[in-house]
C-alpha atoms as a PDB file:
ATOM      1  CA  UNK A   1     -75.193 114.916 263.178  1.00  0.00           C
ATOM      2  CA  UNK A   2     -73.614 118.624 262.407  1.00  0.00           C
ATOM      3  CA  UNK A   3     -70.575 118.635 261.832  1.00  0.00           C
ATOM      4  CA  UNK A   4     -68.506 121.879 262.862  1.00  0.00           C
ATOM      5  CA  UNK A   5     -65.814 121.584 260.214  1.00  0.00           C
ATOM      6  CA  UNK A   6     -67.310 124.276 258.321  1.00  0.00           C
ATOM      7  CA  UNK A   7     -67.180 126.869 260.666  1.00  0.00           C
ATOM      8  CA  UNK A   8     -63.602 126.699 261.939  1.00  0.00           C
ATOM      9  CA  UNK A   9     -60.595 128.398 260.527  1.00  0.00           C
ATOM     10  CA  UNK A  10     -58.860 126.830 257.522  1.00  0.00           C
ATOM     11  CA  UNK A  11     -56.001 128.915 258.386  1.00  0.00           C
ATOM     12  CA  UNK A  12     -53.874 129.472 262.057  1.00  0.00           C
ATOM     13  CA  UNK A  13     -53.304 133.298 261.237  1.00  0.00           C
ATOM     14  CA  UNK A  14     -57.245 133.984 261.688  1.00  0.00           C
ATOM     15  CA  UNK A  15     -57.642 131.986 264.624  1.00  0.00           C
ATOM     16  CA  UNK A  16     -54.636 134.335 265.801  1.00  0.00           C
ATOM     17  CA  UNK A  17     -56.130 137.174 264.961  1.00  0.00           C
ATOM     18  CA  UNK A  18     -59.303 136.498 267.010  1.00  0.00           C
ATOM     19  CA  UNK A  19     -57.398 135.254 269.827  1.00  0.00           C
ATOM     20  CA  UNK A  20     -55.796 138.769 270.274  1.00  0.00           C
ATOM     21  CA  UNK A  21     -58.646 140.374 269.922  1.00  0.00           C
ATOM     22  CA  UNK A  22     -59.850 138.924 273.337  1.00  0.00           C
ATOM     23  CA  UNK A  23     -58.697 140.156 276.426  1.00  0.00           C
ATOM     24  CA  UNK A  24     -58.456 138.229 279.497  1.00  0.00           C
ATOM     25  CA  UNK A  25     -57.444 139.941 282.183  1.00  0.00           C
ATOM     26  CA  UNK A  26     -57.997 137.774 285.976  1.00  0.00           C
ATOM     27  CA  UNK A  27     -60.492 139.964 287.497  1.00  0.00           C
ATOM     28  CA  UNK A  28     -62.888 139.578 284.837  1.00  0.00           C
ATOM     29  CA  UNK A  29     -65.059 137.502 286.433  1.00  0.00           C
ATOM     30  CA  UNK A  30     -68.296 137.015 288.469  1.00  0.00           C
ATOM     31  CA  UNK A  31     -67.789 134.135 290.872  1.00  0.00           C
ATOM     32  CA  UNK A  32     -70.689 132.340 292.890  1.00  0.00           C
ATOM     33  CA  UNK A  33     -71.080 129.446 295.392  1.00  0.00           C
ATOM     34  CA  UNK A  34     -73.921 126.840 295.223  1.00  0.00           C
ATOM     35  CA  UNK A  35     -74.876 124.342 298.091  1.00  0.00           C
ATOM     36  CA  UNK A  36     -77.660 122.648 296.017  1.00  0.00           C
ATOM     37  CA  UNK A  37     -79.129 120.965 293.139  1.00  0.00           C
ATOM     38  CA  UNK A  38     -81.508 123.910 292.296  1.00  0.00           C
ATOM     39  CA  UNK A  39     -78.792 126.767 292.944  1.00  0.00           C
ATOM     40  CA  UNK A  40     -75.951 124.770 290.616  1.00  0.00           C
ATOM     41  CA  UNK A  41     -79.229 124.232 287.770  1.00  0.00           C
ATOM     42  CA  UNK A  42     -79.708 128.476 288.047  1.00  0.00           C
ATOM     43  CA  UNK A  43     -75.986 129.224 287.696  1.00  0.00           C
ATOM     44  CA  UNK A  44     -75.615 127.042 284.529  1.00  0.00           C
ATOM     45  CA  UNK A  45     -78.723 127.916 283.271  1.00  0.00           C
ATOM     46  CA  UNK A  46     -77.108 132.144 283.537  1.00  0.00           C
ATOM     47  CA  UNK A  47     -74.286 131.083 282.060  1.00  0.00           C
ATOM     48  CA  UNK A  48     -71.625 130.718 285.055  1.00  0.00           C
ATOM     49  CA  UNK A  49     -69.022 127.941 283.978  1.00  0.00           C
ATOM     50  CA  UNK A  50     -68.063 124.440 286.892  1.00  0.00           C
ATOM     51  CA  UNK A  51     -64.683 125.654 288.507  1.00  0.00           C
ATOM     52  CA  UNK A  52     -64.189 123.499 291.446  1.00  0.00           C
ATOM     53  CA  UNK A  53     -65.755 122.122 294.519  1.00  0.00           C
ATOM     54  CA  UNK A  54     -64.481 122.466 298.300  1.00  0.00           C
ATOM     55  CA  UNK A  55     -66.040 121.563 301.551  1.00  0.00           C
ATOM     56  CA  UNK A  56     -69.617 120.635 299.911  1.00  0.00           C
ATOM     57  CA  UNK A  57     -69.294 123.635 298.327  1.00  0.00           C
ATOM     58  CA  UNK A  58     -69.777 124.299 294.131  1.00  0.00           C
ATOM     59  CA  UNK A  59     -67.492 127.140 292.528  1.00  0.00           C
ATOM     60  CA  UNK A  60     -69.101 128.804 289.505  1.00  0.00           C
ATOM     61  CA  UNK A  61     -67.671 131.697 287.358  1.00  0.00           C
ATOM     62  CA  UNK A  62     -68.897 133.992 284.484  1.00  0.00           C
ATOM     63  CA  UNK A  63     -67.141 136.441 282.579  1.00  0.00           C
ATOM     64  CA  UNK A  64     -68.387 140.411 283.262  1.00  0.00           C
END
C-alpha cells in the first residue's frame, strides 16, 4: 500500500496558494452524453468525469 501522506501539504498556506492559481470559470468544460456500456468505457477512458444520469441517458464532462 502507498501511502499519499508524503505528497500533500504540511502547511494550509500552500494548498492556498495552488488553489488560486486555478481558475474555474463554468464554461470550461466539454460535456458528452453516452447511451451505452462501450460509449461510457471511451469517455472515462479520455478523461471525461460521471456527472449525472437522466432519461437512460449518462452525463460526462472534461475540463478544456
Amino acid at each position: 500500500m502507498v501511502s499519499i501522506a508524503p505528497y500533500s501539504h504540511k502547511n494550509i498556506k500552500y494548498t492556498l496558494k495552488y488553489t488560486q492559481l486555478v481558475n474555474f470559470q463554468d464554461g470550461d468544460y466539454i460535456f458528452k452524453v453516452a447511451r451505452k456500456p462501450e460509449e461510457i468505457k471511451e469517455l472515462i477512458e479520455a478523461g471525461f468525469e460521471y456527472v449525472t444520469d437522466q432519461n437512460g441517458l449518462k452525463f460526462f464532462r472534461k475540463r478544456k
